[in-house]
PDB file of N, CA and C in Angstrom:
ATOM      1  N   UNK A   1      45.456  -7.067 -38.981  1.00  0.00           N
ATOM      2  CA  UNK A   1      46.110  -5.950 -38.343  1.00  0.00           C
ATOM      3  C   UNK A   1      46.790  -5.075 -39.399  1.00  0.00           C
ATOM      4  N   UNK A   2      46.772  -3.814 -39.305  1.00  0.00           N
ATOM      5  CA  UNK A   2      47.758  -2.916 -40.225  1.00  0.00           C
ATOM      6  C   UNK A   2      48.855  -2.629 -40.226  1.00  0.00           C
ATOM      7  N   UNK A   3      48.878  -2.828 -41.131  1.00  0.00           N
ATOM      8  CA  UNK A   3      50.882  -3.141 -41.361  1.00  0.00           C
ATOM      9  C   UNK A   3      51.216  -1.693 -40.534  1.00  0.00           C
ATOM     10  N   UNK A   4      52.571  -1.478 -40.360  1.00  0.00           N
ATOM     11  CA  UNK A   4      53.156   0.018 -40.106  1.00  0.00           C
ATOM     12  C   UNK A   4      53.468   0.509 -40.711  1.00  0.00           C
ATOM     13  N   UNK A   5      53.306   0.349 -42.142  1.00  0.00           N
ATOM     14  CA  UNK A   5      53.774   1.199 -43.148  1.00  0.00           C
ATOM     15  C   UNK A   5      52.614   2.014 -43.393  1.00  0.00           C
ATOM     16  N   UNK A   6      51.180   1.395 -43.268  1.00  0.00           N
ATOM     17  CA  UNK A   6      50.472   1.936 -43.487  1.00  0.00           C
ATOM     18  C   UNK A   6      49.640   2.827 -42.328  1.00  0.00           C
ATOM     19  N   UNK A   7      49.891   2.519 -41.394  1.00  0.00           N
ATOM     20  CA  UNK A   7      50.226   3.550 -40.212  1.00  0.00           C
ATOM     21  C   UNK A   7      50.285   4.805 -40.095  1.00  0.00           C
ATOM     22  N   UNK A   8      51.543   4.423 -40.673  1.00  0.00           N
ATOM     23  CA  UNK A   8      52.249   5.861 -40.541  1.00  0.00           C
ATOM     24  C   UNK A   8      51.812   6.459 -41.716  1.00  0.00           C
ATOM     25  N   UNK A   9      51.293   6.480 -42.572  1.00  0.00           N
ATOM     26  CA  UNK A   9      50.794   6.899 -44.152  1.00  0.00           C
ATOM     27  C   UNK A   9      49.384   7.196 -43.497  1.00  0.00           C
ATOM     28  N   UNK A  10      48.840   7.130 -43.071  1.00  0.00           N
ATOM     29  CA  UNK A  10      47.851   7.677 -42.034  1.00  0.00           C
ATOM     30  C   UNK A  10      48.017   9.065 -41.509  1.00  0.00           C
ATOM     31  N   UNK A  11      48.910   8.272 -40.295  1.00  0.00           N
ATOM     32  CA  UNK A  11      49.452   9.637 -39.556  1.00  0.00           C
ATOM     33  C   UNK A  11      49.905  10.948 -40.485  1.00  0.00           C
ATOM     34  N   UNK A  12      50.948  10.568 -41.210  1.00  0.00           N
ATOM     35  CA  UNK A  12      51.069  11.920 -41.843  1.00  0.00           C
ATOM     36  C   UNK A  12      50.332  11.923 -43.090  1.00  0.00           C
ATOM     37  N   UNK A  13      48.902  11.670 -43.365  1.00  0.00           N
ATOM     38  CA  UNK A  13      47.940  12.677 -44.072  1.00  0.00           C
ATOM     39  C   UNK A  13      47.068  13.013 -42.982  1.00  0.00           C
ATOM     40  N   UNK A  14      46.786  13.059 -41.503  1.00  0.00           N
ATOM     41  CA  UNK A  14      46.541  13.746 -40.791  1.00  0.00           C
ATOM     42  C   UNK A  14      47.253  14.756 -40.151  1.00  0.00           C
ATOM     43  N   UNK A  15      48.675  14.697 -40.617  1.00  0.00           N
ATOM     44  CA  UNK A  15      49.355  15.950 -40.179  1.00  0.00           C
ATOM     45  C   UNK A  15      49.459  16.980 -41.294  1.00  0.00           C
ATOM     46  N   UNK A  16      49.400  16.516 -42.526  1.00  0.00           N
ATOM     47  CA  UNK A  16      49.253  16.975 -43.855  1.00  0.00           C
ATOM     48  C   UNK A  16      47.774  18.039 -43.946  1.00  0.00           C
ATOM     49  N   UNK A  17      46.575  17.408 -43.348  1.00  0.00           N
ATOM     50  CA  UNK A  17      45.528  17.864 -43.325  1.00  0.00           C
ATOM     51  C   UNK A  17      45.756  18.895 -42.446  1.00  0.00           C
ATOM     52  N   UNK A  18      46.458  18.938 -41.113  1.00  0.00           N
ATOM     53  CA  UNK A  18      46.468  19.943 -40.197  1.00  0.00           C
ATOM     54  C   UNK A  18      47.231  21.208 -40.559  1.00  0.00           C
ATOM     55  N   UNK A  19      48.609  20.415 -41.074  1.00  0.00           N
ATOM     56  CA  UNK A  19      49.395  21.524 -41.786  1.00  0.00           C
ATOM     57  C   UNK A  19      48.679  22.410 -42.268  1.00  0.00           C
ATOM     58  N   UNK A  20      47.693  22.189 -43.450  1.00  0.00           N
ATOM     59  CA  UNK A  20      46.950  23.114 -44.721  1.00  0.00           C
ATOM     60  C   UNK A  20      46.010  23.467 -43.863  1.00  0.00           C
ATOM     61  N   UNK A  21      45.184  23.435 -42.694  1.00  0.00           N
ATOM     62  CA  UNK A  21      44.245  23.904 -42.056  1.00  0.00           C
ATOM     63  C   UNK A  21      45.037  24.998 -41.423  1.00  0.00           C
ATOM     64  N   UNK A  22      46.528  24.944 -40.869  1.00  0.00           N
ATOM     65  CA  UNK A  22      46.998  25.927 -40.098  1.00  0.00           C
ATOM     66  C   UNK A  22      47.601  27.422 -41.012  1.00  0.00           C
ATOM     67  N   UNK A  23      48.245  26.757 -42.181  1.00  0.00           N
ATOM     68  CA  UNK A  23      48.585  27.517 -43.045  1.00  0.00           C
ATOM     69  C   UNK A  23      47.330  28.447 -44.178  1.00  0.00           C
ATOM     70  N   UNK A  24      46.137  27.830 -43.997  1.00  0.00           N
ATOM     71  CA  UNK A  24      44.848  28.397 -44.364  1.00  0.00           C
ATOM     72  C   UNK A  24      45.094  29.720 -43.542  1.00  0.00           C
ATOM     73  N   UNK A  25      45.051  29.498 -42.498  1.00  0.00           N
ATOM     74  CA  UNK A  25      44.768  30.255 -41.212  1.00  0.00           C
ATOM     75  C   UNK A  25      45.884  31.445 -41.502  1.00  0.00           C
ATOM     76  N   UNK A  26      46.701  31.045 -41.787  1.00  0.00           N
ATOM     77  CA  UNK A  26      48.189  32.072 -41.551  1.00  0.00           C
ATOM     78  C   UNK A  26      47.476  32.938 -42.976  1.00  0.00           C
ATOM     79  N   UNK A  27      47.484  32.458 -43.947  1.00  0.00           N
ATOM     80  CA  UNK A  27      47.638  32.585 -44.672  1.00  0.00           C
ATOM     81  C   UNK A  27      46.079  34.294 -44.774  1.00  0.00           C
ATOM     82  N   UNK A  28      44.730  33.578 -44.534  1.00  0.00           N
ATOM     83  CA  UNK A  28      43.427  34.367 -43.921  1.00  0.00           C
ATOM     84  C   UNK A  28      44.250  35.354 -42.994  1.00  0.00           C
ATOM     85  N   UNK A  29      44.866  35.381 -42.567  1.00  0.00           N
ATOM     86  CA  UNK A  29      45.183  36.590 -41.587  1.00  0.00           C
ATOM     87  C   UNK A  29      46.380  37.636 -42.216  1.00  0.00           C
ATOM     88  N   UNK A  30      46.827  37.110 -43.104  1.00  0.00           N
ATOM     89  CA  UNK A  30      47.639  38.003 -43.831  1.00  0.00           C
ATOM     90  C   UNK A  30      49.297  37.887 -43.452  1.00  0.00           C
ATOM     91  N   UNK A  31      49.204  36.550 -42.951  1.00  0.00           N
ATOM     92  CA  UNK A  31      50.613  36.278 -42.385  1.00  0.00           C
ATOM     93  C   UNK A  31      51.340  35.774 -43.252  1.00  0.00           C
ATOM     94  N   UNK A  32      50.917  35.119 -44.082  1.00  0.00           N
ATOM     95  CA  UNK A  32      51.525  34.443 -45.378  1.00  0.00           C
ATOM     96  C   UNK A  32      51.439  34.824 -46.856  1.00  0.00           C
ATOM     97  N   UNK A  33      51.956  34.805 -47.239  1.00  0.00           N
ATOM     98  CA  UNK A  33      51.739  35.506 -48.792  1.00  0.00           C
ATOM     99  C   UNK A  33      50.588  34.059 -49.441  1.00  0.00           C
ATOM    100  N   UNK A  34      50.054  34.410 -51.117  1.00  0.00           N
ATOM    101  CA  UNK A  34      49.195  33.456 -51.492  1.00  0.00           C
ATOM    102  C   UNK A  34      50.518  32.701 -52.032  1.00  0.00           C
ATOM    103  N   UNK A  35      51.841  32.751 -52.833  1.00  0.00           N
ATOM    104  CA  UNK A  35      52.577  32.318 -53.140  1.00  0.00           C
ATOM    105  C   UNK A  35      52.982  31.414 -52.161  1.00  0.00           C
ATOM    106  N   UNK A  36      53.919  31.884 -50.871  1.00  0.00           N
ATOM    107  CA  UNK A  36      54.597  30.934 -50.225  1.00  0.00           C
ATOM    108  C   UNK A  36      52.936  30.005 -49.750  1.00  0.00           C
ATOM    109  N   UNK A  37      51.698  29.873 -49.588  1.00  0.00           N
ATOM    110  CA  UNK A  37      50.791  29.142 -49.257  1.00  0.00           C
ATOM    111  C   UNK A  37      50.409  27.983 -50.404  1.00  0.00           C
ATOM    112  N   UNK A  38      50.679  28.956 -51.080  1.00  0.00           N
ATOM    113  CA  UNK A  38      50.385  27.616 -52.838  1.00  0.00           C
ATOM    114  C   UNK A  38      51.606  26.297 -52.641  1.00  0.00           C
ATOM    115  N   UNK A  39      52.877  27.401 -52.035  1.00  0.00           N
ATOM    116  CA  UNK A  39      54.054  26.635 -52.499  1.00  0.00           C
ATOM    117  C   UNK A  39      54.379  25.775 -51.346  1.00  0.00           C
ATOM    118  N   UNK A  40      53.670  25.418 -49.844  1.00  0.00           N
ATOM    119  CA  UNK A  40      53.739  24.690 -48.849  1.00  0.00           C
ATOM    120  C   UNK A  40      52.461  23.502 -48.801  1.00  0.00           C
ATOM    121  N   UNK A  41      51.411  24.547 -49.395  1.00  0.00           N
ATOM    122  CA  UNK A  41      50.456  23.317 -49.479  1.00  0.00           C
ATOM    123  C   UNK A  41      50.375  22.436 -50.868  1.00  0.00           C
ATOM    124  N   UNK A  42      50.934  22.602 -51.892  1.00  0.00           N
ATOM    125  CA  UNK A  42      51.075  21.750 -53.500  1.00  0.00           C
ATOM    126  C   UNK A  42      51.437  20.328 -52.632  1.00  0.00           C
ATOM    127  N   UNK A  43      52.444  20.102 -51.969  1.00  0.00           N
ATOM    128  CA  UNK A  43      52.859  18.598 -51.689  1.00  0.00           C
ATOM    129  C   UNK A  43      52.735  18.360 -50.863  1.00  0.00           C
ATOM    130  N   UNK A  44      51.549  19.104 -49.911  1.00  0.00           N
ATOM    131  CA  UNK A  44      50.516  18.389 -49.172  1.00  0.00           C
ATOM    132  C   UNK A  44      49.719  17.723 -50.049  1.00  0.00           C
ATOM    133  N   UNK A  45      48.812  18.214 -50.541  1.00  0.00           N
ATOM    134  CA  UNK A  45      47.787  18.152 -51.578  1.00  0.00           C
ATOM    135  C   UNK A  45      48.114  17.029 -52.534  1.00  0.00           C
ATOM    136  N   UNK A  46      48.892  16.842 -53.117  1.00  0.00           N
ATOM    137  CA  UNK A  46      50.003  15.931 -53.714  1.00  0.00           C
ATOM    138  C   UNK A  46      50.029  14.788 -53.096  1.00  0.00           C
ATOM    139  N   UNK A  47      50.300  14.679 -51.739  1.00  0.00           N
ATOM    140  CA  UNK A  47      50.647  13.444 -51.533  1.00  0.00           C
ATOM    141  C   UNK A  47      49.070  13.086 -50.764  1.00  0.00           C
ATOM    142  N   UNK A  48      48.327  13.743 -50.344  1.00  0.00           N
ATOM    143  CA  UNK A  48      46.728  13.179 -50.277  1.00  0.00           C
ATOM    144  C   UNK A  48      46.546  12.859 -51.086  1.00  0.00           C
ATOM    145  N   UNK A  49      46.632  12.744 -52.173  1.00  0.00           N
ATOM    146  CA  UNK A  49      45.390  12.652 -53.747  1.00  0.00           C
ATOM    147  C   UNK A  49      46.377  10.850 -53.583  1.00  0.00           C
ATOM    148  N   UNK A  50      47.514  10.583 -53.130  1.00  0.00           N
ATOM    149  CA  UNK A  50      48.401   9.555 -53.609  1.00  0.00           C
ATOM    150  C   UNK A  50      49.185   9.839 -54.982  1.00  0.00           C
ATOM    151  N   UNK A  51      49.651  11.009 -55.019  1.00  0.00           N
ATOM    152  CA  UNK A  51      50.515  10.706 -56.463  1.00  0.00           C
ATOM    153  C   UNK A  51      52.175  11.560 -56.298  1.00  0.00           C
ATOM    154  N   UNK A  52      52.395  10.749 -55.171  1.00  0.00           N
ATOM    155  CA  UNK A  52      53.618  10.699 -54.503  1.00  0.00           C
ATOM    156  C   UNK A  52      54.863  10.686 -55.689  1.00  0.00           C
TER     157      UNK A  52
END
């Protein structure tokens, strides 16, 4: 069975993934600057790769 630590380390790189899919989006429509998008998705990206 999987521990809950690892669970939840799951869950949020699927919210991590959604985040950067939504902020793609903002970002394609001109809602977001490329700066503040670099600077929300880096530690998404970051903590997918594992180098927390």
């Amino acid at each position: 069975m999987e521990k809950r630590s690892d669970q939840i380390e799951v869950e949020l790189k699927v919210l991590c993934i959604k985040m950067i899919e939504l902020l793609t989006k903002l970002k394609e429509k001109g809602i977001t600057s490329e700066e503040e998008f670099e600077k929300h998705v880096a530690l998404k990206k970051k903590f997918l790769q594992g180098n927390r």
